[in-house]
N, C-alpha and C. Protein backbone atom coordinates (compact mmCIF):
# COMPACT_ATOMS: atom_id res chain seq x y z
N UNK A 1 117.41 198.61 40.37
CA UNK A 1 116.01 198.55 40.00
C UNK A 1 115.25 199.67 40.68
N UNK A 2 114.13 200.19 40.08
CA UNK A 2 113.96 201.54 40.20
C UNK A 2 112.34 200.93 41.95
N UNK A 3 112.25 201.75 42.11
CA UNK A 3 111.18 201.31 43.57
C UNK A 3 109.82 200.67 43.04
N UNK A 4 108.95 200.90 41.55
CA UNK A 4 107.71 200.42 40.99
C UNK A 4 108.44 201.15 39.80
N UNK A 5 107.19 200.78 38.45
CA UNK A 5 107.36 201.11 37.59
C UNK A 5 106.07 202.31 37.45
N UNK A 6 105.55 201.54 37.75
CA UNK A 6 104.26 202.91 38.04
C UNK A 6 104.67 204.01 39.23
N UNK A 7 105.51 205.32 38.87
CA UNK A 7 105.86 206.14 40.08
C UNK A 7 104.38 207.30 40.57
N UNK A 8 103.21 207.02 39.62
CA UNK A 8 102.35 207.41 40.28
C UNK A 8 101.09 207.15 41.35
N UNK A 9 101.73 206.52 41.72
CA UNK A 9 101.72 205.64 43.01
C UNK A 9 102.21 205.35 44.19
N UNK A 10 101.60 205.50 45.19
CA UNK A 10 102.72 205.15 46.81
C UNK A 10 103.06 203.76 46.61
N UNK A 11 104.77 203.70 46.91
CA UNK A 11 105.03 202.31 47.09
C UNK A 11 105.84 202.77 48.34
N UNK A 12 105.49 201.72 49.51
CA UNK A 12 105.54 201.87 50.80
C UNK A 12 105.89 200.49 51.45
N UNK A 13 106.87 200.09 50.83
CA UNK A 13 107.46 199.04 51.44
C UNK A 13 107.34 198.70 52.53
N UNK A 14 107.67 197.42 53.51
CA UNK A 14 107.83 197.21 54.73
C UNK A 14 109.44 197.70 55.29
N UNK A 15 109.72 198.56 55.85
CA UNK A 15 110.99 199.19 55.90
C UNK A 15 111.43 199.79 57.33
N UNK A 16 110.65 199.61 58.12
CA UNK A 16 110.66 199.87 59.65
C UNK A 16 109.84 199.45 60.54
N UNK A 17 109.81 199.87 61.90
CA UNK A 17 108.95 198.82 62.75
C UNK A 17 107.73 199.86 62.64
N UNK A 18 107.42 200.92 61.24
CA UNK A 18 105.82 201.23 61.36
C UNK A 18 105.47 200.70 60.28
N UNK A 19 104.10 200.98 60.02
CA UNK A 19 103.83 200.26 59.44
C UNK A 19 102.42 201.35 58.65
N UNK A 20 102.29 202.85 59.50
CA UNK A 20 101.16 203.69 58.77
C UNK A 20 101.89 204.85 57.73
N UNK A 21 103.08 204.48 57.24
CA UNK A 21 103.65 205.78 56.54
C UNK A 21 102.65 206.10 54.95
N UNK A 22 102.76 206.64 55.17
CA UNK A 22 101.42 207.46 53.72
C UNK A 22 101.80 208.37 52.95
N UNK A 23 101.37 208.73 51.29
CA UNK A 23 101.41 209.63 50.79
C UNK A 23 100.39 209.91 49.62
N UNK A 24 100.33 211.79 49.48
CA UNK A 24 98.95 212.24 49.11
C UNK A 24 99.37 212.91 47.45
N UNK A 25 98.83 213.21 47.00
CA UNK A 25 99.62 214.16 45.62
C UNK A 25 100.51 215.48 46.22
N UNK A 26 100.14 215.83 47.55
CA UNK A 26 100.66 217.09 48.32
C UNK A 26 101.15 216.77 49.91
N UNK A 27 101.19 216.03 49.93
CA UNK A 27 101.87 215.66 51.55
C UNK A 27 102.29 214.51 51.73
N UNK A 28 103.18 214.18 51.70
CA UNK A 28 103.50 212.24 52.26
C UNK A 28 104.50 212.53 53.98
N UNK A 29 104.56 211.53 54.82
CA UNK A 29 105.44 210.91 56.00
C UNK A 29 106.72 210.94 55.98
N UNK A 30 107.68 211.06 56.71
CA UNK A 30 108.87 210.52 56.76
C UNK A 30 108.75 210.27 58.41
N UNK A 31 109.53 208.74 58.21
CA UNK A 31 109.22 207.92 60.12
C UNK A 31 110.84 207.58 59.85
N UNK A 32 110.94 207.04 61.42
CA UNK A 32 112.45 206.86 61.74
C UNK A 32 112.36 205.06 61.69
N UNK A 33 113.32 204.71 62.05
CA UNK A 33 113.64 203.28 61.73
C UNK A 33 112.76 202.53 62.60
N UNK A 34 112.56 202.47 63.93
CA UNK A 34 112.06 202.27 64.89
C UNK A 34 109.90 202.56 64.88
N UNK A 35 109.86 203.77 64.12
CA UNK A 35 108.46 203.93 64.03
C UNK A 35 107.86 204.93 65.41
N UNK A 36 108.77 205.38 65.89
CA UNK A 36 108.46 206.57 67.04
C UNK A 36 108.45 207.82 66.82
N UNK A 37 108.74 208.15 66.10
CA UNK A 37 108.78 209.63 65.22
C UNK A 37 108.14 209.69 64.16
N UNK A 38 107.54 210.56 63.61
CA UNK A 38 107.22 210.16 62.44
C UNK A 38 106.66 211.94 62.35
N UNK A 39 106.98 212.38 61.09
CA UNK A 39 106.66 213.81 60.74
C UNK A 39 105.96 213.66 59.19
N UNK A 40 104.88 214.77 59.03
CA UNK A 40 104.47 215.06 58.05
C UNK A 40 105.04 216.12 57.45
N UNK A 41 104.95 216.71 55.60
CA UNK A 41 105.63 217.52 55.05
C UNK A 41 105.05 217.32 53.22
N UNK A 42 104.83 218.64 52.77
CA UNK A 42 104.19 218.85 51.50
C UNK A 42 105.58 217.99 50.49
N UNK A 43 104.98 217.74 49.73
CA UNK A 43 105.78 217.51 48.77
C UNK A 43 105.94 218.13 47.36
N UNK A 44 105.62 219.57 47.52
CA UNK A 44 105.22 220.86 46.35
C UNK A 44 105.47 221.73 47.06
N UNK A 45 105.85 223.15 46.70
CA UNK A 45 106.01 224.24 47.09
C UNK A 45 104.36 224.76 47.33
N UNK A 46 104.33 225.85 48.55
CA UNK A 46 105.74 226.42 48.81
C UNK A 46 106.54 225.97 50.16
N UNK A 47 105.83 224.81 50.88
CA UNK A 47 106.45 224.06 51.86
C UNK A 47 107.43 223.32 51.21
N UNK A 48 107.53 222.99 49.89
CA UNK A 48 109.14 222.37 49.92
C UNK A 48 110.01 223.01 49.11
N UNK A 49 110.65 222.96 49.96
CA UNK A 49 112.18 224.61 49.85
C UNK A 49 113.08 223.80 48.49
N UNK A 50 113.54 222.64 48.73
CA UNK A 50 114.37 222.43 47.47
C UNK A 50 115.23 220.96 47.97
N UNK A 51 115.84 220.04 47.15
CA UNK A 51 115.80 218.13 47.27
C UNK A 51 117.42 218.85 46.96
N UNK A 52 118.45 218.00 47.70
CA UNK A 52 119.61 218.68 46.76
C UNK A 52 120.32 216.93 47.48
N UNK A 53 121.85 216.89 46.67
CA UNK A 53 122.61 216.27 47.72
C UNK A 53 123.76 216.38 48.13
N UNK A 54 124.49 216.31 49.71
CA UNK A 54 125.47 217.39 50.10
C UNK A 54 126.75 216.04 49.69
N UNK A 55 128.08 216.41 49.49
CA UNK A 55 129.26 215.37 49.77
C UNK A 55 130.04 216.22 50.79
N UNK A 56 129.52 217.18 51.24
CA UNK A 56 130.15 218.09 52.65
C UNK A 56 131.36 216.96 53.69
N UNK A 57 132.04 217.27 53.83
CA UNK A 57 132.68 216.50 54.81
C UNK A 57 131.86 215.94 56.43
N UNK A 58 130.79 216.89 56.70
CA UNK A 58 130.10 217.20 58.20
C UNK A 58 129.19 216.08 57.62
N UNK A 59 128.51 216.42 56.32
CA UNK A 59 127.33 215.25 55.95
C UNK A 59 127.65 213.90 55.84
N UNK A 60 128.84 214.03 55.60
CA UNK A 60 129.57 212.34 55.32
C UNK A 60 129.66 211.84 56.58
N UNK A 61 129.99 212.35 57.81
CA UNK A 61 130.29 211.95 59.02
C UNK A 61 128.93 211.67 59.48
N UNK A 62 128.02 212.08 59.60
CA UNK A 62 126.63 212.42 60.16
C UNK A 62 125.84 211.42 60.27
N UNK A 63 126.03 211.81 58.37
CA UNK A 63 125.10 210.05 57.95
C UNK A 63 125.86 208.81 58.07
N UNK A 64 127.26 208.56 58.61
CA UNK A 64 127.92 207.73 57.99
C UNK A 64 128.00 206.90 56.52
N UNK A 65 127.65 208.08 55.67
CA UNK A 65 128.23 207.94 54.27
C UNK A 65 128.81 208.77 53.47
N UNK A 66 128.80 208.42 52.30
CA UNK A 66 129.53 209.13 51.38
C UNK A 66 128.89 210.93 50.94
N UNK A 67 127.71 210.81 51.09
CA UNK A 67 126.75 212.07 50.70
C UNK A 67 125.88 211.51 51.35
N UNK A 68 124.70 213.54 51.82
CA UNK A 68 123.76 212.91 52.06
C UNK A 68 122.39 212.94 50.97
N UNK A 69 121.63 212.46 50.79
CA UNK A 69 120.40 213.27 49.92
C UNK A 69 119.26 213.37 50.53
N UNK A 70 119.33 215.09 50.58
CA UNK A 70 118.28 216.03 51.45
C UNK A 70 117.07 216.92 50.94
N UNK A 71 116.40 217.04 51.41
CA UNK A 71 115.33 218.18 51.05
C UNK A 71 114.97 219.00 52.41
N UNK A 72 114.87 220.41 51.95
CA UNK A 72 114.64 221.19 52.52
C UNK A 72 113.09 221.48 52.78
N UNK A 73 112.22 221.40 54.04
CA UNK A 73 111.30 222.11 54.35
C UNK A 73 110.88 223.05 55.14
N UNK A 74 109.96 224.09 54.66
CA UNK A 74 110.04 225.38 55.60
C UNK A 74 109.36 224.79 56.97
N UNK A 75 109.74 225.58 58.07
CA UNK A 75 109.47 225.22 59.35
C UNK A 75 107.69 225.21 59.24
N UNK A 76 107.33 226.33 58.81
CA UNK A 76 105.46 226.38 58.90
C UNK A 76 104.78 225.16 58.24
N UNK A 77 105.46 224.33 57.04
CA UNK A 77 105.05 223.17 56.36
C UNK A 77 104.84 222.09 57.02
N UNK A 78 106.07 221.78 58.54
CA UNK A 78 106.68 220.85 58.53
C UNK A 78 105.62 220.48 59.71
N UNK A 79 105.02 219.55 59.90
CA UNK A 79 103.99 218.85 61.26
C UNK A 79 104.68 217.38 61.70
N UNK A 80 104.87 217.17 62.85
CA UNK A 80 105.12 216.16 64.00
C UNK A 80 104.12 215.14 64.19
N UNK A 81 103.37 214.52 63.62
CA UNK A 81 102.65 213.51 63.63
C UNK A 81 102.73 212.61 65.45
N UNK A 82 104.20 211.96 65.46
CA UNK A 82 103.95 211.33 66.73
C UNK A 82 105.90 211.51 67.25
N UNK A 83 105.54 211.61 68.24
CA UNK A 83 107.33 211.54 68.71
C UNK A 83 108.07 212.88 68.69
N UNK A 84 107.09 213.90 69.32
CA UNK A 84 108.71 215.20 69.24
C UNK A 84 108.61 214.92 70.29
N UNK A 85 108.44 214.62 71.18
CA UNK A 85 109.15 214.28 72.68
C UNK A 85 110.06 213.14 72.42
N UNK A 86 110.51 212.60 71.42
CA UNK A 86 111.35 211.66 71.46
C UNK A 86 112.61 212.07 70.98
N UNK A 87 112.06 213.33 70.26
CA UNK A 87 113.60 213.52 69.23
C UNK A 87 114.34 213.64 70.70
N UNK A 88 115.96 213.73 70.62
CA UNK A 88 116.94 214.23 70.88
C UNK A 88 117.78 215.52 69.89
N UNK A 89 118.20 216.51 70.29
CA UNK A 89 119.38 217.23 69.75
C UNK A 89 120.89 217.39 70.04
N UNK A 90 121.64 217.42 68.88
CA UNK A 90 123.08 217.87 69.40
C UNK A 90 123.27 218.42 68.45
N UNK A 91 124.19 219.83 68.17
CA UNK A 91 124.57 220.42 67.72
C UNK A 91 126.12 220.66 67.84
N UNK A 92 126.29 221.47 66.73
CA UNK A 92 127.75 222.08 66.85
C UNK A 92 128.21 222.83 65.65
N UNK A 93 129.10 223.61 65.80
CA UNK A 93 129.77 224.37 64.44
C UNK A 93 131.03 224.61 64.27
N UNK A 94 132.19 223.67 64.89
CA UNK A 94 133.33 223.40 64.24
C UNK A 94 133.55 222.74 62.92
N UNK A 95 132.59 221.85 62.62
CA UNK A 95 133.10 220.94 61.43
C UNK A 95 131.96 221.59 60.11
N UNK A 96 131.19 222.39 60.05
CA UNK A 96 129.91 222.79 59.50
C UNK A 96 130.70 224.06 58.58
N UNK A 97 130.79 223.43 56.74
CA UNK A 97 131.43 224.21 56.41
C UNK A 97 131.40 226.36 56.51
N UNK A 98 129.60 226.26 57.18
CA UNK A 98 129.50 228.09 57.05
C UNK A 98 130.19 228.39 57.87
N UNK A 99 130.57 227.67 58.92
CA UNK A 99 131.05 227.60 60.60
C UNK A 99 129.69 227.95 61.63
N UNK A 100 128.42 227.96 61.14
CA UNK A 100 127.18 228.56 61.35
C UNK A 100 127.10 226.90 62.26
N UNK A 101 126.09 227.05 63.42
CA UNK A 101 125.77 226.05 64.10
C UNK A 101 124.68 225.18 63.36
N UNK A 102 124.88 224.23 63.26
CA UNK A 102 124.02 222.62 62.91
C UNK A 102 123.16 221.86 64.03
N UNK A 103 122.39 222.12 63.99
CA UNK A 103 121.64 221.36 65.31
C UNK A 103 120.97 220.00 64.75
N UNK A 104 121.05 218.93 65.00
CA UNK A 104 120.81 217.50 64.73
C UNK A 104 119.63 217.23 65.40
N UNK A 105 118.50 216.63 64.87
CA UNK A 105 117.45 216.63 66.01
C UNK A 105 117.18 214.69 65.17
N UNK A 106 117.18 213.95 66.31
CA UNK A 106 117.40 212.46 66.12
C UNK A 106 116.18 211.46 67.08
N UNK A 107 115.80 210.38 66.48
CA UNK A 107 115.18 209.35 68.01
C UNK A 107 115.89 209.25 68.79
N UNK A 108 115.30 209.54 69.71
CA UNK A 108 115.77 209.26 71.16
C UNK A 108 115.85 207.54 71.05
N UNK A 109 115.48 206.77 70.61
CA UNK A 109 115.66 205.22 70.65
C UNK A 109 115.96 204.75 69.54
N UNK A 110 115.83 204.87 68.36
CA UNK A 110 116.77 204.22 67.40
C UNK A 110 117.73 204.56 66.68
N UNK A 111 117.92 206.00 66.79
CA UNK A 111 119.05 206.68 66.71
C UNK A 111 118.73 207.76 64.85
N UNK A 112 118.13 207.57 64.26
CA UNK A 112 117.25 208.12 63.07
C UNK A 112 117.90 209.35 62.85
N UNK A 113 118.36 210.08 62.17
CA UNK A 113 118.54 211.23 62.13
C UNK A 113 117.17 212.01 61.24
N UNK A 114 116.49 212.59 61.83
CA UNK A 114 114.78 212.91 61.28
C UNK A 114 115.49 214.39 60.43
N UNK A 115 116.19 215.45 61.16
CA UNK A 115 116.13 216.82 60.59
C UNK A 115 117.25 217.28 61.11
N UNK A 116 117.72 218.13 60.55
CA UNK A 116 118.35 218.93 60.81
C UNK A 116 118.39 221.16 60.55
N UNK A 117 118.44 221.77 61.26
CA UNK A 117 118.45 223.23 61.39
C UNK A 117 120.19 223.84 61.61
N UNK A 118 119.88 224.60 60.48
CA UNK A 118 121.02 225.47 60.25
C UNK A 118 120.83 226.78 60.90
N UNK A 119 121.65 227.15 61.49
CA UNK A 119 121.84 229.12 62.28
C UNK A 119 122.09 229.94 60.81
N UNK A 120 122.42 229.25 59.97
CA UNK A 120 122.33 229.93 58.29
C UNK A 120 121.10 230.26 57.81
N UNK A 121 120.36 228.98 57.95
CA UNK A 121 119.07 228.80 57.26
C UNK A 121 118.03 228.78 58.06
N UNK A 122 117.91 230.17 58.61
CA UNK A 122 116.75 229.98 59.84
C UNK A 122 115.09 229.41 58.72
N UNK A 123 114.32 229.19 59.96
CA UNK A 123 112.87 228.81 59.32
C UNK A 123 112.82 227.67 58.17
N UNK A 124 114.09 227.09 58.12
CA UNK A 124 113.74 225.47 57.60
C UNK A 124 113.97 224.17 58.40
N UNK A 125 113.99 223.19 57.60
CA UNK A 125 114.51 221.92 58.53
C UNK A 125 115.00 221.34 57.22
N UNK A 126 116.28 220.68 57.31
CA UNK A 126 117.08 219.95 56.16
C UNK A 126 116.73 218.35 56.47
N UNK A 127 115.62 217.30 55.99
CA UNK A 127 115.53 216.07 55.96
C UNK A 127 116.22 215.20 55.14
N UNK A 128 116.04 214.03 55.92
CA UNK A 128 116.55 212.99 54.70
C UNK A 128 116.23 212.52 54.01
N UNK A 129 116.14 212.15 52.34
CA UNK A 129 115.06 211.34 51.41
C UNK A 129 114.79 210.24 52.15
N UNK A 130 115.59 209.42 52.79
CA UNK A 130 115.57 207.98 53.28
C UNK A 130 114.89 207.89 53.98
N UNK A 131 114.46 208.87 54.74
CA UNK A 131 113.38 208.83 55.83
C UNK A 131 111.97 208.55 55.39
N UNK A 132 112.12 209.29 54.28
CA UNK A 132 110.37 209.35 53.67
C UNK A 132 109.73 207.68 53.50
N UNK A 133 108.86 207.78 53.62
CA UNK A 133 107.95 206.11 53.40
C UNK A 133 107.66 205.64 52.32
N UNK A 134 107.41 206.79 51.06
CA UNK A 134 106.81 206.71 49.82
C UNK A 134 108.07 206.58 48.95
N UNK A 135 108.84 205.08 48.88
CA UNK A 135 109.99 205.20 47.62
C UNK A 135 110.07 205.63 46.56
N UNK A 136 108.84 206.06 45.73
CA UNK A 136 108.46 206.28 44.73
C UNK A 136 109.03 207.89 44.80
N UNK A 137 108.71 208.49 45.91
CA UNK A 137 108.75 209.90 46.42
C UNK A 137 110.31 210.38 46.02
N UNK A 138 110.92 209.11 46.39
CA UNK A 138 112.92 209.75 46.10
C UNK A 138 113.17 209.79 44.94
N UNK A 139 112.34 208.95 43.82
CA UNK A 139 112.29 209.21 42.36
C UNK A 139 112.03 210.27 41.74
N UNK A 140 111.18 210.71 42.32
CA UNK A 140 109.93 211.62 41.49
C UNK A 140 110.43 213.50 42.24
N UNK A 141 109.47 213.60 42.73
CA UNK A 141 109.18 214.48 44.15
C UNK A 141 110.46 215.04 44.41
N UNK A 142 110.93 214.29 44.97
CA UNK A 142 112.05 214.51 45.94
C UNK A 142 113.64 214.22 45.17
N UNK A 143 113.66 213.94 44.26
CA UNK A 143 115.02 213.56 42.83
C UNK A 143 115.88 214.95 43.86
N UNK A 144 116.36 214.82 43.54
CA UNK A 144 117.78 215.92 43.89
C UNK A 144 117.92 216.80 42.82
N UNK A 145 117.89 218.27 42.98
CA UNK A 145 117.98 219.23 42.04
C UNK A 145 118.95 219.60 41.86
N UNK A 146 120.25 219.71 43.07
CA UNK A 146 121.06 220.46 43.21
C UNK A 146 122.38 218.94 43.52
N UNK A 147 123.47 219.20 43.18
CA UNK A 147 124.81 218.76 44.06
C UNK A 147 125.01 219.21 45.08
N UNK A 148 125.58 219.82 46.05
CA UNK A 148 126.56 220.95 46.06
C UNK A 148 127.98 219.92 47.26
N UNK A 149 129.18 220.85 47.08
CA UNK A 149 130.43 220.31 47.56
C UNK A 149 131.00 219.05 46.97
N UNK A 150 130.58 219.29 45.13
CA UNK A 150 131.33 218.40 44.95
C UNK A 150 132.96 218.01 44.18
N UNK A 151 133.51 219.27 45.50
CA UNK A 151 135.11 219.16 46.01
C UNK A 151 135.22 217.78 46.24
N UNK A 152 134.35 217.73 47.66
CA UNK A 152 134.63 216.75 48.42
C UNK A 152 133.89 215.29 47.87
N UNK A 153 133.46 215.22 46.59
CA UNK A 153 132.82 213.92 46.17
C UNK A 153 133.71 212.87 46.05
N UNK A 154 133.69 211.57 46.62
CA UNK A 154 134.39 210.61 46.02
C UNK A 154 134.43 210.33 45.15
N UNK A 155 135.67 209.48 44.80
CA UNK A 155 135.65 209.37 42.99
C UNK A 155 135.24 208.49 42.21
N UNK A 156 134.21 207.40 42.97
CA UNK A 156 133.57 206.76 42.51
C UNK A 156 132.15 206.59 42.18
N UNK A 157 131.74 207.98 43.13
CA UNK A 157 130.05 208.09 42.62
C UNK A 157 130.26 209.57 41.88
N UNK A 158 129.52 208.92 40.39
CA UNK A 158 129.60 210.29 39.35
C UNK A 158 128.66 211.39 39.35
N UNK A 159 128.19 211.25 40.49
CA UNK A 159 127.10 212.25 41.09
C UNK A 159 125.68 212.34 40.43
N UNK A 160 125.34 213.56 40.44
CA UNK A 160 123.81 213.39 40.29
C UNK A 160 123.33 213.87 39.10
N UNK A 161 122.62 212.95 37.97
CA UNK A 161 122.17 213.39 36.72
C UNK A 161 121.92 214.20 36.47
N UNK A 162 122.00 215.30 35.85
CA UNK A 162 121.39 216.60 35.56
C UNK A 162 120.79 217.37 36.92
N UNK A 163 121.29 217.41 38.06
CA UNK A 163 121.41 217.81 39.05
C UNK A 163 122.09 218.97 38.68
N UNK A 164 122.02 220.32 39.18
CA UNK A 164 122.87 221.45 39.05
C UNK A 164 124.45 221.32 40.16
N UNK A 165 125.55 221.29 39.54
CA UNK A 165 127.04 220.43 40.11
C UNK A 165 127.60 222.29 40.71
N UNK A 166 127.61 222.03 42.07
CA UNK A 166 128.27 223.18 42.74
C UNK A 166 129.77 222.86 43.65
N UNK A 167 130.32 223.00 43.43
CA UNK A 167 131.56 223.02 43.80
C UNK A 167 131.99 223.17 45.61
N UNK A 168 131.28 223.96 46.23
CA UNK A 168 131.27 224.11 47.20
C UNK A 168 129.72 224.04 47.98
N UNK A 169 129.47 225.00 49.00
CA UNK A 169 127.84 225.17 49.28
C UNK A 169 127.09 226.24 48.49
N UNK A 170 125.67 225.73 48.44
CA UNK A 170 125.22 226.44 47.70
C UNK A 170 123.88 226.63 48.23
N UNK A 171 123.38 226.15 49.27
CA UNK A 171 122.20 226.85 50.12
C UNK A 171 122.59 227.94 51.55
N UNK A 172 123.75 228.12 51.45
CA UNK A 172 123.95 228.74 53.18
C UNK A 172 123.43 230.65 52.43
N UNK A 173 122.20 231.02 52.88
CA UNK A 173 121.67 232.14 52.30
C UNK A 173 121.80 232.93 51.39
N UNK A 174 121.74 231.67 50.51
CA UNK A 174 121.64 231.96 49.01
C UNK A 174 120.21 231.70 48.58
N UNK A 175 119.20 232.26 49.40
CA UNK A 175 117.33 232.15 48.91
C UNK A 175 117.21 232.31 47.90
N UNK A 176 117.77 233.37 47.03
CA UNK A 176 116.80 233.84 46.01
C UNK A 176 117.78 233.04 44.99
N UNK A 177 118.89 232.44 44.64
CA UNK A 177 119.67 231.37 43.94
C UNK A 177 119.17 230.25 43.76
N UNK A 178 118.57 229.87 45.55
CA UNK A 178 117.77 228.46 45.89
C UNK A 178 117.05 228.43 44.58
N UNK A 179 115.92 229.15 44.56
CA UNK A 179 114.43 229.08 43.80
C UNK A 179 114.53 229.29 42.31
N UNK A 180 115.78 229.57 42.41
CA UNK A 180 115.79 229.54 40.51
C UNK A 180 116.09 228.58 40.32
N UNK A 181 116.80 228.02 41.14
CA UNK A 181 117.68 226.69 40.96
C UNK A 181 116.64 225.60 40.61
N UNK A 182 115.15 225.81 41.33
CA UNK A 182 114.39 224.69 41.59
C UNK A 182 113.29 225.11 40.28
């Protein structure tokens, strides 16, 4: 069942311990499980870079699932509302198919994964749809434009509707590919 039937509309479920997540025709929230973090971010270009979803082997581990589904925002878009003293980071670039370093930036208390920064993709931050507050937002807004790595897709999710299907990666500084794509 789809989040409302009316998607022009915030639907903002009760879904964590906050309870102020918001959204505008041009900016909505994404908060962590807990309600200690919480970041703002456009939901239109040119602050939003592009919605895709990875079946990467690194993304499967990360999120502990199967894929993740992400959107990209440029670093100048992206505002901290409450909690960057909370994030935590860890990084690494053994398992990260560019071999380029992945830096994880997470709650320090409920464990949230808020963003992530690529040494590929300087000047963005890679979020999670799930994070966002506005369900309506993962419908609409934020739908997934792109696949990519889907080598590694399981064989039971038939991936993403009219999503553009990439075989391997397809954002590691590929900019000017990105934007046609979108």
């Amino acid at each position: 069942m789809a989040a409302t039937a009316d998607k022009s509309k915030p639907y903002i479920p009760l879904n964590s311990g906050a309870t102020d997540g918001w959204s505008t025709d041009s900016e909505a929230t994404a908060t962590c499980f807990c309600g200690a973090v919480q970041l703002a971010f456009p939901t239109e270009g040119p602050g939003l870079l592009n919605t895709f979803v990875c079946n990467c082997t690194d993304c499967r581990k990360v999120t502990a699932s199967m894929f993740a589904s992400n959107f990209t925002i440029a670093d100048t878009h992206l505002r901290h509302v409450r909690g960057q003293a909370d994030l935590r980071s860890w990084g690494q670039d053994r398992t990260v198919a560019s071999g380029a370093r992945m830096t994880n930036h997470f709650c320090g208390t409920c464990g949230t994964l808020m963003y992530r920064v690529s040494a590929s993709y300087p000047g963005a931050r890679i979020l999670r749809i799930g994070t966002v507050d506005d369900f309506n937002l993962h419908d609409t807004k934020l739908r997934p434009r792109v696949e990519q790595f889907t080598k590694d897709r399981v064989s039971w999710f038939t991936g993403v509707e009219g999503a553009k299907q990439v075989a391997d990666g397809f954002f590691g500084g590929q900019k000017k590919e990105v934007k046609e794509a979108l």
